[in-house]
ModelCIF file with pLDDT and N, C-alpha, C, O atoms, coordinates in Angstrom:
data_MODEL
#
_entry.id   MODEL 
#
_entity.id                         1 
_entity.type                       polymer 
_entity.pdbx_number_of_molecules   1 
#
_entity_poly.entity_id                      1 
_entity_poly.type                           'polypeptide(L)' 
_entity_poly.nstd_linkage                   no 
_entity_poly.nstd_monomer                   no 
_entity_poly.pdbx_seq_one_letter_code       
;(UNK)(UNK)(UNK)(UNK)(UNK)(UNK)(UNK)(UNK)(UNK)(UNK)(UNK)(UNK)(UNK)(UNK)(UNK)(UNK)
(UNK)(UNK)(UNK)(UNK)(UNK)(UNK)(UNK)(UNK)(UNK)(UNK)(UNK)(UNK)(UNK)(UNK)(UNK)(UNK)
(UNK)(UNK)(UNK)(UNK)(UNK)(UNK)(UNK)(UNK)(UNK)(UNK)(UNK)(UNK)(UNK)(UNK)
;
_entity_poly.pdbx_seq_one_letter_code_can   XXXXXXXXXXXXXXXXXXXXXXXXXXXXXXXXXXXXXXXXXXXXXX 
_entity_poly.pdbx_strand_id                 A 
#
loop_
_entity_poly_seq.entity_id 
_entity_poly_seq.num 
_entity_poly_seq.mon_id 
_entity_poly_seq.hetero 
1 1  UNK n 
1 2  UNK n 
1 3  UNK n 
1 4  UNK n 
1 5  UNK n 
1 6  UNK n 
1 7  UNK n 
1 8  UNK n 
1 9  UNK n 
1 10 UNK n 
1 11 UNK n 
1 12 UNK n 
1 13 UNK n 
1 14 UNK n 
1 15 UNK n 
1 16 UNK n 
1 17 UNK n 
1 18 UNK n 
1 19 UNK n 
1 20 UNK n 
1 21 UNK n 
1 22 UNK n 
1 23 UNK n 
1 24 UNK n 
1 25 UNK n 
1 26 UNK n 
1 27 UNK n 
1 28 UNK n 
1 29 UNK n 
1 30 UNK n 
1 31 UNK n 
1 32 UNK n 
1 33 UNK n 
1 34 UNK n 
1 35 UNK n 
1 36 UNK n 
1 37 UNK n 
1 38 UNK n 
1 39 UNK n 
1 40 UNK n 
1 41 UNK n 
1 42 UNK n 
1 43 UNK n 
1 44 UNK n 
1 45 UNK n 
1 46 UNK n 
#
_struct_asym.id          A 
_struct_asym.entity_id   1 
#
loop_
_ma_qa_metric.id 
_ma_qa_metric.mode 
_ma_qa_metric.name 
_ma_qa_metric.software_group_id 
_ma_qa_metric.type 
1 global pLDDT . pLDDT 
2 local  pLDDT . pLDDT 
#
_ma_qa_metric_global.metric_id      1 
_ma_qa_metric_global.metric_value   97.59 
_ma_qa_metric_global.model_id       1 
_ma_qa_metric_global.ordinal_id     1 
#
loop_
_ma_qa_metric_local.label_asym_id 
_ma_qa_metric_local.label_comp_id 
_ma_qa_metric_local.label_seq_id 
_ma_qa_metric_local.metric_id 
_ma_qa_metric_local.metric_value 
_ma_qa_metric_local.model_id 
_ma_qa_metric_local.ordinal_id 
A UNK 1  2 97.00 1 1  
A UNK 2  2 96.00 1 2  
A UNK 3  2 98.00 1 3  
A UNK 4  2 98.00 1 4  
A UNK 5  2 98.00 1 5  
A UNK 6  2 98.00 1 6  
A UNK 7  2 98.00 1 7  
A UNK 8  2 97.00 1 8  
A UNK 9  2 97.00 1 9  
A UNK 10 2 97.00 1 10 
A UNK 11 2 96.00 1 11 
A UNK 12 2 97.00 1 12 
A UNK 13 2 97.00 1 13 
A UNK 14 2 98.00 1 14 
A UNK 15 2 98.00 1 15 
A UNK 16 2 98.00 1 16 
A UNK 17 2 98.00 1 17 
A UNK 18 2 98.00 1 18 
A UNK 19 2 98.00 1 19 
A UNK 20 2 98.00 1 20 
A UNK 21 2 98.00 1 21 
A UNK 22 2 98.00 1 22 
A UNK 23 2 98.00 1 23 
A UNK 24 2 97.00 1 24 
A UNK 25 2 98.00 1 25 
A UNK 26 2 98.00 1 26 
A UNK 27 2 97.00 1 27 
A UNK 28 2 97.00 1 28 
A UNK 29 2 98.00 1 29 
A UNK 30 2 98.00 1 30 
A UNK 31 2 98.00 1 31 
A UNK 32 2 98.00 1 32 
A UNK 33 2 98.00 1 33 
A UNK 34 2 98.00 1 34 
A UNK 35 2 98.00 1 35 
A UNK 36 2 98.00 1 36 
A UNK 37 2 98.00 1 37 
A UNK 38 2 98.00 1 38 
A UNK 39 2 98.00 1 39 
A UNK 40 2 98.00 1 40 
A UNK 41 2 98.00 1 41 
A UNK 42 2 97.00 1 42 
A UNK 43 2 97.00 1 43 
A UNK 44 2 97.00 1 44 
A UNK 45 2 97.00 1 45 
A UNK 46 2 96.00 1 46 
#
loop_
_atom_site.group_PDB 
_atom_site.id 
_atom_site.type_symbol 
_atom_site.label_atom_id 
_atom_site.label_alt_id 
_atom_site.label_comp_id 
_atom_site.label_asym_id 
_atom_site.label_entity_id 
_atom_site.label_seq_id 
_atom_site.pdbx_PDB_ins_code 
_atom_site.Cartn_x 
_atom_site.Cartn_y 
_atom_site.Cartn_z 
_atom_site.occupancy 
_atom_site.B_iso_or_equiv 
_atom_site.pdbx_formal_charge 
_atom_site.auth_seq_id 
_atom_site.auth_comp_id 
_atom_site.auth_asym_id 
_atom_site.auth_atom_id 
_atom_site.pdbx_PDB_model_num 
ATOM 1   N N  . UNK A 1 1  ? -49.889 168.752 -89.763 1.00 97.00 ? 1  UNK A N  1 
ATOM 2   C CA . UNK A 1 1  ? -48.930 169.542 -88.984 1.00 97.00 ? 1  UNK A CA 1 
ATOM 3   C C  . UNK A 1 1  ? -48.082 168.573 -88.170 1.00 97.00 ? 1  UNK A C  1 
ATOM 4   O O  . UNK A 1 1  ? -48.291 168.341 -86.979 1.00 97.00 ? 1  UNK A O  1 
ATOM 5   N N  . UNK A 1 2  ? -47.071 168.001 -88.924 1.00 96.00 ? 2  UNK A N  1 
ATOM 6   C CA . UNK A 1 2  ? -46.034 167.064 -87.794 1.00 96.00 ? 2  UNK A CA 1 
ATOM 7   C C  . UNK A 1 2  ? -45.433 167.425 -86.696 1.00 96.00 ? 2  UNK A C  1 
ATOM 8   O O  . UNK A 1 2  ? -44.617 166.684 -86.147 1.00 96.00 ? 2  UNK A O  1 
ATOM 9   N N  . UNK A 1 3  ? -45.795 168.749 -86.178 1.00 98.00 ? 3  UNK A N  1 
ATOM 10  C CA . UNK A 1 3  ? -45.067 168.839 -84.838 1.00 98.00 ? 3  UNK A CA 1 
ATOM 11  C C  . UNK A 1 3  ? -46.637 168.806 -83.749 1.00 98.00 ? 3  UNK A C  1 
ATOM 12  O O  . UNK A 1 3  ? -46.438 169.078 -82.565 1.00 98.00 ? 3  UNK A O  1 
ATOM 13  N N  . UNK A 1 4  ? -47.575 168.600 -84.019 1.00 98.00 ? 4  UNK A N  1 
ATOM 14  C CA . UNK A 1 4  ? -48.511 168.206 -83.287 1.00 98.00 ? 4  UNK A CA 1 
ATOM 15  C C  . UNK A 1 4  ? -49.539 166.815 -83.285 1.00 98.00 ? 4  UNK A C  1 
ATOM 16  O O  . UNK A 1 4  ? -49.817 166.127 -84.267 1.00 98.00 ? 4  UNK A O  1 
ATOM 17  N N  . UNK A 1 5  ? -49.955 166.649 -82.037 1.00 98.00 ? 5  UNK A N  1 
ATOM 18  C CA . UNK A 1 5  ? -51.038 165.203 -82.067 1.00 98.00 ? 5  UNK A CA 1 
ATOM 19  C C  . UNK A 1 5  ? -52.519 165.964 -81.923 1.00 98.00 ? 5  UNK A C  1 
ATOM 20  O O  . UNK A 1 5  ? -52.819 166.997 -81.324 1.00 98.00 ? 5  UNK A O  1 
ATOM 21  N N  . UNK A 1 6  ? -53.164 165.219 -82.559 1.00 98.00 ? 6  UNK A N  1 
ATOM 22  C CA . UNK A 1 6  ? -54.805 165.623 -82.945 1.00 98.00 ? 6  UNK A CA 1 
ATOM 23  C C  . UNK A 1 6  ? -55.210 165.063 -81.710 1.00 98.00 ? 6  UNK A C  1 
ATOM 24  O O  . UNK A 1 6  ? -54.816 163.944 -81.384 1.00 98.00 ? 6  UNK A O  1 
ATOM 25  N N  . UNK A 1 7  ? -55.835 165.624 -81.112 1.00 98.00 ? 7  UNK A N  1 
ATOM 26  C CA . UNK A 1 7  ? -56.769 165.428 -79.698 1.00 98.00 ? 7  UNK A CA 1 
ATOM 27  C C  . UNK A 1 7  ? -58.077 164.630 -80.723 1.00 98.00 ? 7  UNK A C  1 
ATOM 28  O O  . UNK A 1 7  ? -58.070 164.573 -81.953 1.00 98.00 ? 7  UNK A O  1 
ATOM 29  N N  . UNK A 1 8  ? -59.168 164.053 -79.764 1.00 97.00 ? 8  UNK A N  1 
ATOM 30  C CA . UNK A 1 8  ? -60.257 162.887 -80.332 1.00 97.00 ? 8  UNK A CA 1 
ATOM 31  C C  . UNK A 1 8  ? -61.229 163.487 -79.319 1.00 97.00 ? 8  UNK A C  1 
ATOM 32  O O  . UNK A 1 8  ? -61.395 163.313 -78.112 1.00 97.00 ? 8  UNK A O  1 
ATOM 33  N N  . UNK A 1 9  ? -61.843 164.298 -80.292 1.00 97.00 ? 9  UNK A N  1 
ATOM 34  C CA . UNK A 1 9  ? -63.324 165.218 -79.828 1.00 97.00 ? 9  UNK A CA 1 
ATOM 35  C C  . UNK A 1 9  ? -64.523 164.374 -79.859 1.00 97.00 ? 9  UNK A C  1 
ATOM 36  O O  . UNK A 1 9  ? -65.651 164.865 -79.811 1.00 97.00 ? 9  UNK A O  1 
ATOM 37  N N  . UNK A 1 10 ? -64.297 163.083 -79.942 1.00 97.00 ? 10 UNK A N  1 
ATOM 38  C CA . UNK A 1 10 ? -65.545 162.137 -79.735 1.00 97.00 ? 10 UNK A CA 1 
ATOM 39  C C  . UNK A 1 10 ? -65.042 161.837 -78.350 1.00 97.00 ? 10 UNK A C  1 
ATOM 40  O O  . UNK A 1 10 ? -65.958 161.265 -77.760 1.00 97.00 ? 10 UNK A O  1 
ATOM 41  N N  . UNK A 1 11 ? -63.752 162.000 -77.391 1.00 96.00 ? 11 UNK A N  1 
ATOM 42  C CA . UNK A 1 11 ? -63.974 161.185 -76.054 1.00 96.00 ? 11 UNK A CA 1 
ATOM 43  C C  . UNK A 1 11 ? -63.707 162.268 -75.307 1.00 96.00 ? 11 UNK A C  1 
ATOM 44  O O  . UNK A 1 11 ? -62.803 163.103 -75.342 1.00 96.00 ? 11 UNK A O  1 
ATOM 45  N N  . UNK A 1 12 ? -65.230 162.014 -74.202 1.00 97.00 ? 12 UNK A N  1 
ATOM 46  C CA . UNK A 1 12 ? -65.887 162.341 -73.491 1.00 97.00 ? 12 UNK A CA 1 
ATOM 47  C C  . UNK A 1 12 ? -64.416 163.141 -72.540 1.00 97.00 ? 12 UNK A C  1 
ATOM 48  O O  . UNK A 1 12 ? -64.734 164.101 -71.839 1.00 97.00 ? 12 UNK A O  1 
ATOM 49  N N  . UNK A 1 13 ? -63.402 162.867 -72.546 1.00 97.00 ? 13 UNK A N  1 
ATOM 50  C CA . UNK A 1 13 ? -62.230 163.158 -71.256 1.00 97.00 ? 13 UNK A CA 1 
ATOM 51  C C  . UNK A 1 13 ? -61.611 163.670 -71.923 1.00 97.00 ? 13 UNK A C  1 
ATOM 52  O O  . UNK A 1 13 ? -60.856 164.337 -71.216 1.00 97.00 ? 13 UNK A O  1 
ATOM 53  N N  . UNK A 1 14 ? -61.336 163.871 -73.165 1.00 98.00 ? 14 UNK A N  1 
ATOM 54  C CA . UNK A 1 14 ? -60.611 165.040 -74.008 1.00 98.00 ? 14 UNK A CA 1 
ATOM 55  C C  . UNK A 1 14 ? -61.488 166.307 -73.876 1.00 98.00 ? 14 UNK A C  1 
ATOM 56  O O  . UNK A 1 14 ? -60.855 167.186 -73.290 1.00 98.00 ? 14 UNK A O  1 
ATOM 57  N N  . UNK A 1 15 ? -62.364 166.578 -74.123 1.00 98.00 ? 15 UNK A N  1 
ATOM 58  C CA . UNK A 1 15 ? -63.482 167.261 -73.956 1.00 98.00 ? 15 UNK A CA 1 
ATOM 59  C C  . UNK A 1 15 ? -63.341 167.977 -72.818 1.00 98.00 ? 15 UNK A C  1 
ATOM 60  O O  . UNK A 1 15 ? -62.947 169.141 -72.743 1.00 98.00 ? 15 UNK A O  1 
ATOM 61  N N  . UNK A 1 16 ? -63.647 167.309 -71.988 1.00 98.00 ? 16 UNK A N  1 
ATOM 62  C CA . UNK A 1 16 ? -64.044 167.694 -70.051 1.00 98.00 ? 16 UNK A CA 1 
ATOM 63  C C  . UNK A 1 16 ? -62.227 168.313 -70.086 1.00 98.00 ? 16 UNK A C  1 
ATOM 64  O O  . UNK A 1 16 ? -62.061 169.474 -69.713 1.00 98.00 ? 16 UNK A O  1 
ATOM 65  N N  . UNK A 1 17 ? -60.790 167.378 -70.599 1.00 98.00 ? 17 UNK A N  1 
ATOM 66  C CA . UNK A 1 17 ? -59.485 168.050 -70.196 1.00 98.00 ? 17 UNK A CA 1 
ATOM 67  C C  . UNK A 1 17 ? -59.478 169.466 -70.782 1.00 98.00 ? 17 UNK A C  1 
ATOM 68  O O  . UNK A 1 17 ? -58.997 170.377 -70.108 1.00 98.00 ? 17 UNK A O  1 
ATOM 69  N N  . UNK A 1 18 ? -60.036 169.728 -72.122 1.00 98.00 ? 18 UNK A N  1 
ATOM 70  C CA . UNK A 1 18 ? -59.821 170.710 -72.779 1.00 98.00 ? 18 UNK A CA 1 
ATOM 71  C C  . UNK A 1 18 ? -60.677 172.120 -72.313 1.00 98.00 ? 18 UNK A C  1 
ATOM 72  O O  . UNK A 1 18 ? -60.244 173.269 -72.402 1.00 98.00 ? 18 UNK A O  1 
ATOM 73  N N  . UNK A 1 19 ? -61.969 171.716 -71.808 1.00 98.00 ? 19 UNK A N  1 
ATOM 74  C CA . UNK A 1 19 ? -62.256 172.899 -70.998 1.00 98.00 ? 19 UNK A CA 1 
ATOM 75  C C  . UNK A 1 19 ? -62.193 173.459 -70.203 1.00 98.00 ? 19 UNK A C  1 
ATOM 76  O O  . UNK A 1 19 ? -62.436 174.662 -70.096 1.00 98.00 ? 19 UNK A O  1 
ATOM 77  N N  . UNK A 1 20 ? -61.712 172.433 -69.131 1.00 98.00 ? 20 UNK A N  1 
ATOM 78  C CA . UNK A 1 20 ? -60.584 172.821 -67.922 1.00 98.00 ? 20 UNK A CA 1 
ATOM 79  C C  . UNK A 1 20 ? -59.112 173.342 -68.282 1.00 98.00 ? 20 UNK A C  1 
ATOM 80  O O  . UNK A 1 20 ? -58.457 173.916 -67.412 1.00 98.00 ? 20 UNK A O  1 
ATOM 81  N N  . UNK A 1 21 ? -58.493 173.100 -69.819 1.00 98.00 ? 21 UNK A N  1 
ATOM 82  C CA . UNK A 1 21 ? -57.347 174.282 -70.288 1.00 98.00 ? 21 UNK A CA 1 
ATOM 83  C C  . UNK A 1 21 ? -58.013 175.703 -70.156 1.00 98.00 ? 21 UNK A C  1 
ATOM 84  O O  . UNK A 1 21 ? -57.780 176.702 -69.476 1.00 98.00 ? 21 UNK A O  1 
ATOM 85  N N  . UNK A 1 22 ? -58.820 175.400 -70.978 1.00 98.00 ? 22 UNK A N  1 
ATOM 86  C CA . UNK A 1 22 ? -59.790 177.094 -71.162 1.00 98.00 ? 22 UNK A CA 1 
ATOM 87  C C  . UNK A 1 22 ? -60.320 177.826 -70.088 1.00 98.00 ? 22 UNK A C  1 
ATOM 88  O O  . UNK A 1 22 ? -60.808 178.937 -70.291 1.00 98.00 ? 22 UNK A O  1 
ATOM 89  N N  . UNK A 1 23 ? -60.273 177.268 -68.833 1.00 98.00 ? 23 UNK A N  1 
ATOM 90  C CA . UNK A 1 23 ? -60.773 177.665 -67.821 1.00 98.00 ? 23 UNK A CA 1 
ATOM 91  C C  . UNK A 1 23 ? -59.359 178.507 -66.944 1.00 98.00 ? 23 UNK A C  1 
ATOM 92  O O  . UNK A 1 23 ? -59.081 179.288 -66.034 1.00 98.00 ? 23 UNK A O  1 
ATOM 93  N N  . UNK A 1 24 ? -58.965 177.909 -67.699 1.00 97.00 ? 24 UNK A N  1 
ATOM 94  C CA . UNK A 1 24 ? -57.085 178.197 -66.805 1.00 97.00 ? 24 UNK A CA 1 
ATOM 95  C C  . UNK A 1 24 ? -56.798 179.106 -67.536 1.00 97.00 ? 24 UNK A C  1 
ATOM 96  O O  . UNK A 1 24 ? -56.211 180.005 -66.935 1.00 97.00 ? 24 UNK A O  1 
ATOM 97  N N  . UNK A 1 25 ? -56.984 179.324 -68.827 1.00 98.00 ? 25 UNK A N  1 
ATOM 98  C CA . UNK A 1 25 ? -56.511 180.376 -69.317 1.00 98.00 ? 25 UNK A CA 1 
ATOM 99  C C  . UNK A 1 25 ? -57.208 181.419 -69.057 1.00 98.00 ? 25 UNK A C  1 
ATOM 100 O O  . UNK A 1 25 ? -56.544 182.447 -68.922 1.00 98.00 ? 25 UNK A O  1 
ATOM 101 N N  . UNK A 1 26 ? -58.813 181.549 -68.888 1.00 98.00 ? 26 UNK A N  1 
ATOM 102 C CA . UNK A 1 26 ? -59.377 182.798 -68.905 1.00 98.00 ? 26 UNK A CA 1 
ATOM 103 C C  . UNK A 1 26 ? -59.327 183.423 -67.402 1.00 98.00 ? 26 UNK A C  1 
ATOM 104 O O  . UNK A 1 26 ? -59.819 184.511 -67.104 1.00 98.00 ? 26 UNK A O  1 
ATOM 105 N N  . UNK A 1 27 ? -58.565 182.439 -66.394 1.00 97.00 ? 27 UNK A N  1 
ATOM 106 C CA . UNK A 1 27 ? -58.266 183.306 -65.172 1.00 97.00 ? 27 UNK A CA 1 
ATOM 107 C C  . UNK A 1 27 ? -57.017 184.428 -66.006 1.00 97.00 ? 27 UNK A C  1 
ATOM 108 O O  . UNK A 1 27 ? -57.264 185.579 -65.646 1.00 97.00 ? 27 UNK A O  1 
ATOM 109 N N  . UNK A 1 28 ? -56.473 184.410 -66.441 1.00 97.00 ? 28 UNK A N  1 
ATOM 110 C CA . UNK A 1 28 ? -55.560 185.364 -66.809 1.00 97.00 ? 28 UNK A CA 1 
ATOM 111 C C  . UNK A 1 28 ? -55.807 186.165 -67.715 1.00 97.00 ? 28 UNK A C  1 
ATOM 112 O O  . UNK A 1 28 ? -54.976 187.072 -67.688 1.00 97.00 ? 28 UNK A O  1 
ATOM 113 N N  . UNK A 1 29 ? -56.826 186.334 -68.822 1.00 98.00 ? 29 UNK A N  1 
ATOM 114 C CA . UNK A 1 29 ? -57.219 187.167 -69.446 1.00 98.00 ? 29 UNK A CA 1 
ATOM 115 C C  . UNK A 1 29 ? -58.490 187.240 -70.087 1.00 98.00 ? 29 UNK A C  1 
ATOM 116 O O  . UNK A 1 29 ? -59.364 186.445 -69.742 1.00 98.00 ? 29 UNK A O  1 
ATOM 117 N N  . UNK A 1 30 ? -58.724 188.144 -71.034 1.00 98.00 ? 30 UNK A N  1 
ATOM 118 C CA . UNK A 1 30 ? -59.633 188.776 -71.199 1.00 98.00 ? 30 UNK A CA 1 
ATOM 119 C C  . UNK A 1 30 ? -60.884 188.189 -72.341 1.00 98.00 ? 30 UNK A C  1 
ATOM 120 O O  . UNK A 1 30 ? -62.111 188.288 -72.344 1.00 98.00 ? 30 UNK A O  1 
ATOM 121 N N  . UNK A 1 31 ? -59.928 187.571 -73.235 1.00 98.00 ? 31 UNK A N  1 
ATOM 122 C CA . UNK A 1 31 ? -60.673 186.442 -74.289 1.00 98.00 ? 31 UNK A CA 1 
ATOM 123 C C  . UNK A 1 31 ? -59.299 185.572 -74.497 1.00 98.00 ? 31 UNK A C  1 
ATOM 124 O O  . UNK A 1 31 ? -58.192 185.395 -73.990 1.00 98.00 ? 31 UNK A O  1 
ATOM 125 N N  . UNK A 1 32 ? -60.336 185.044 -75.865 1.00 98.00 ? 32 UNK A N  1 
ATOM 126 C CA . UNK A 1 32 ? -59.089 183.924 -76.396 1.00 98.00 ? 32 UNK A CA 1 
ATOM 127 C C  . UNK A 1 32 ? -59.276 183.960 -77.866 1.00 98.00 ? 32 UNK A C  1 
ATOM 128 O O  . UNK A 1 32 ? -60.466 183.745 -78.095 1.00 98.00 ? 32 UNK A O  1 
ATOM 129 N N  . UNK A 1 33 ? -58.544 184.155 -79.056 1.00 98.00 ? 33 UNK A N  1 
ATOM 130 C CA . UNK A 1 33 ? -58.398 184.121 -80.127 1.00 98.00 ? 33 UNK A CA 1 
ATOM 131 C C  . UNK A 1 33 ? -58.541 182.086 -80.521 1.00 98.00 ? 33 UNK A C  1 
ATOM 132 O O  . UNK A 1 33 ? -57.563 181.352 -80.384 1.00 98.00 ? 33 UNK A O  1 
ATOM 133 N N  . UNK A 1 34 ? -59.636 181.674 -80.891 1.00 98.00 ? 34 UNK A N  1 
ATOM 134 C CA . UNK A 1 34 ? -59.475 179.794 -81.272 1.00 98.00 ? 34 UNK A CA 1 
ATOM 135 C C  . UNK A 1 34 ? -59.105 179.912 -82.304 1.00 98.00 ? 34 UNK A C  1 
ATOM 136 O O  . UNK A 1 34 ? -59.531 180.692 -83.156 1.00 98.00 ? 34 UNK A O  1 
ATOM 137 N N  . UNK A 1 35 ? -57.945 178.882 -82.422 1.00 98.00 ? 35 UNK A N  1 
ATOM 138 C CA . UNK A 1 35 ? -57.588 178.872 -83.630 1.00 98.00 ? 35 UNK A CA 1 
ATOM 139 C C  . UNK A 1 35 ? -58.526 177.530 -84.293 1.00 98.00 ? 35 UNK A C  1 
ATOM 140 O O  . UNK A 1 35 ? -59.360 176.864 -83.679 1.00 98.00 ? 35 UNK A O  1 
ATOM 141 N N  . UNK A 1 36 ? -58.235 177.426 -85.280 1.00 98.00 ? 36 UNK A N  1 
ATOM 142 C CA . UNK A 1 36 ? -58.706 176.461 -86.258 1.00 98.00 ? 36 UNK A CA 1 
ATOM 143 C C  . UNK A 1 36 ? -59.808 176.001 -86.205 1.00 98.00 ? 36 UNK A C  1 
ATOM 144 O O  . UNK A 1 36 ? -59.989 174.843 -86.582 1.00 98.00 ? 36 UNK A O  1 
ATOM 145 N N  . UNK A 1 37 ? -61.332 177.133 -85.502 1.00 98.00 ? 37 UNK A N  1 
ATOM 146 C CA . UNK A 1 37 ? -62.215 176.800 -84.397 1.00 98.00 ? 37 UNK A CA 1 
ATOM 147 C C  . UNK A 1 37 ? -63.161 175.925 -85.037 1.00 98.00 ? 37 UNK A C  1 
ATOM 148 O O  . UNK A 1 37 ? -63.613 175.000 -84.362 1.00 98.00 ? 37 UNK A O  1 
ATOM 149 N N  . UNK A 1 38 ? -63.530 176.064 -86.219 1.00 98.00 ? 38 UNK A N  1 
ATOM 150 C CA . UNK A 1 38 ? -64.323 174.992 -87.326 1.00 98.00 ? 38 UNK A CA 1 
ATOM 151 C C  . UNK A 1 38 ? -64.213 173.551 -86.724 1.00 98.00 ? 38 UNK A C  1 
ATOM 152 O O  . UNK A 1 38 ? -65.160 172.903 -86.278 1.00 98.00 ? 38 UNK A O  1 
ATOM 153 N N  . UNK A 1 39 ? -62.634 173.069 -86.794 1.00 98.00 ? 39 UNK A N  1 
ATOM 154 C CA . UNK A 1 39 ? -62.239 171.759 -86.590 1.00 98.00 ? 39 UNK A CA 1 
ATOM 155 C C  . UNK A 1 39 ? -63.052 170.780 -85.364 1.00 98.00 ? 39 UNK A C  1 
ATOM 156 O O  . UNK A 1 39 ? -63.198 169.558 -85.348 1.00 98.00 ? 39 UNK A O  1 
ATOM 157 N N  . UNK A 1 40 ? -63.441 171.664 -84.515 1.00 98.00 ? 40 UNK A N  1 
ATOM 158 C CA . UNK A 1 40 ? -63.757 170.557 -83.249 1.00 98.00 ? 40 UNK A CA 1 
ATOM 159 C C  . UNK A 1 40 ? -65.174 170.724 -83.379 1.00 98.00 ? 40 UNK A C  1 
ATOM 160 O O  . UNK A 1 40 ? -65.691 170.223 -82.380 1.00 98.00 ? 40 UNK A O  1 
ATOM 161 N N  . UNK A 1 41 ? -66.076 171.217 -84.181 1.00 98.00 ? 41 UNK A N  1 
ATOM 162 C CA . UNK A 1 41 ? -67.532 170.993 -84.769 1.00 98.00 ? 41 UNK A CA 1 
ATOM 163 C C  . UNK A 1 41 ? -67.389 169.425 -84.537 1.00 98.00 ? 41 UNK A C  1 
ATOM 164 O O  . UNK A 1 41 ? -66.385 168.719 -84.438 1.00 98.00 ? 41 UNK A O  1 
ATOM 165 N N  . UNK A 1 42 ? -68.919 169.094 -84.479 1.00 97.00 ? 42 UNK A N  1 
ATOM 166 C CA . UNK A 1 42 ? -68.930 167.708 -84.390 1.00 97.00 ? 42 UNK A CA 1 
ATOM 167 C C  . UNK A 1 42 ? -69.162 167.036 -85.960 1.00 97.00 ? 42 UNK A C  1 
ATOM 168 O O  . UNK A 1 42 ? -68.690 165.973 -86.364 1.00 97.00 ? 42 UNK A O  1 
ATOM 169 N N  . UNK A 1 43 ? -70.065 168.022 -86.734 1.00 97.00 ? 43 UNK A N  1 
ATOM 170 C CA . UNK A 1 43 ? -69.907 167.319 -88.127 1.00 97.00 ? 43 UNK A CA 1 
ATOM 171 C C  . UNK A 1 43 ? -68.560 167.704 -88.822 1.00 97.00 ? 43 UNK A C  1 
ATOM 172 O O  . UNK A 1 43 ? -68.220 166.773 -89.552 1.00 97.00 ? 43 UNK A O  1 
ATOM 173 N N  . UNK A 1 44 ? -67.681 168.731 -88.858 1.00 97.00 ? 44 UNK A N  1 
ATOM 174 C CA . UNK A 1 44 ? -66.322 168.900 -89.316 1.00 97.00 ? 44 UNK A CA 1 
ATOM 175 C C  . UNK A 1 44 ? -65.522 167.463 -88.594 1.00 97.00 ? 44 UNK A C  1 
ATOM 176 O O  . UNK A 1 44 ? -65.098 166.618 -89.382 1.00 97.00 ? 44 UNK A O  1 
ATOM 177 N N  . UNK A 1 45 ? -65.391 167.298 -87.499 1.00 97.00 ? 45 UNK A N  1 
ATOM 178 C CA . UNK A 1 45 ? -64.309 166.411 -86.868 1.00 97.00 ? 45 UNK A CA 1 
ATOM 179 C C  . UNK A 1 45 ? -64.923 165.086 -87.496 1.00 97.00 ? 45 UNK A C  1 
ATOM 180 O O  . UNK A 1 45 ? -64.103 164.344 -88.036 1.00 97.00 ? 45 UNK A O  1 
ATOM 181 N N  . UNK A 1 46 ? -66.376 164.652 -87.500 1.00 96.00 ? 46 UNK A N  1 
ATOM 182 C CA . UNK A 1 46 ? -66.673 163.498 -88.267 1.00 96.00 ? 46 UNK A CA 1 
ATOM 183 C C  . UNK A 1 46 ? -65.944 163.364 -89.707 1.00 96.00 ? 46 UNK A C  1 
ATOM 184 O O  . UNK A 1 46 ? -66.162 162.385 -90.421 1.00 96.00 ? 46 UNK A O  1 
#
């Protein structure tokens, strides 16, 4: 997908940034639809 950069689910601060997105989002609603949710598995991303 060339209009995006792949985040690196092996470091520890991508991780910790990305659940602090998710935390921001669920003050505003109710769930969250993940997309592509397979991908950030730890044996898929290997």
């Amino acid at each position: 997908w060339n209009d995006t950069v792949q985040l690196d689910h092996f470091n520890p601060e991508t991780r910790s940034a990305m659940k602090e997105e998710l935390l921001r989002i669920a003050e505003v609603c109710d769930g969250v639809r993940c997309d592509m949710s397979m991908l950030v598995l730890t044996e898929v991303f290997e």
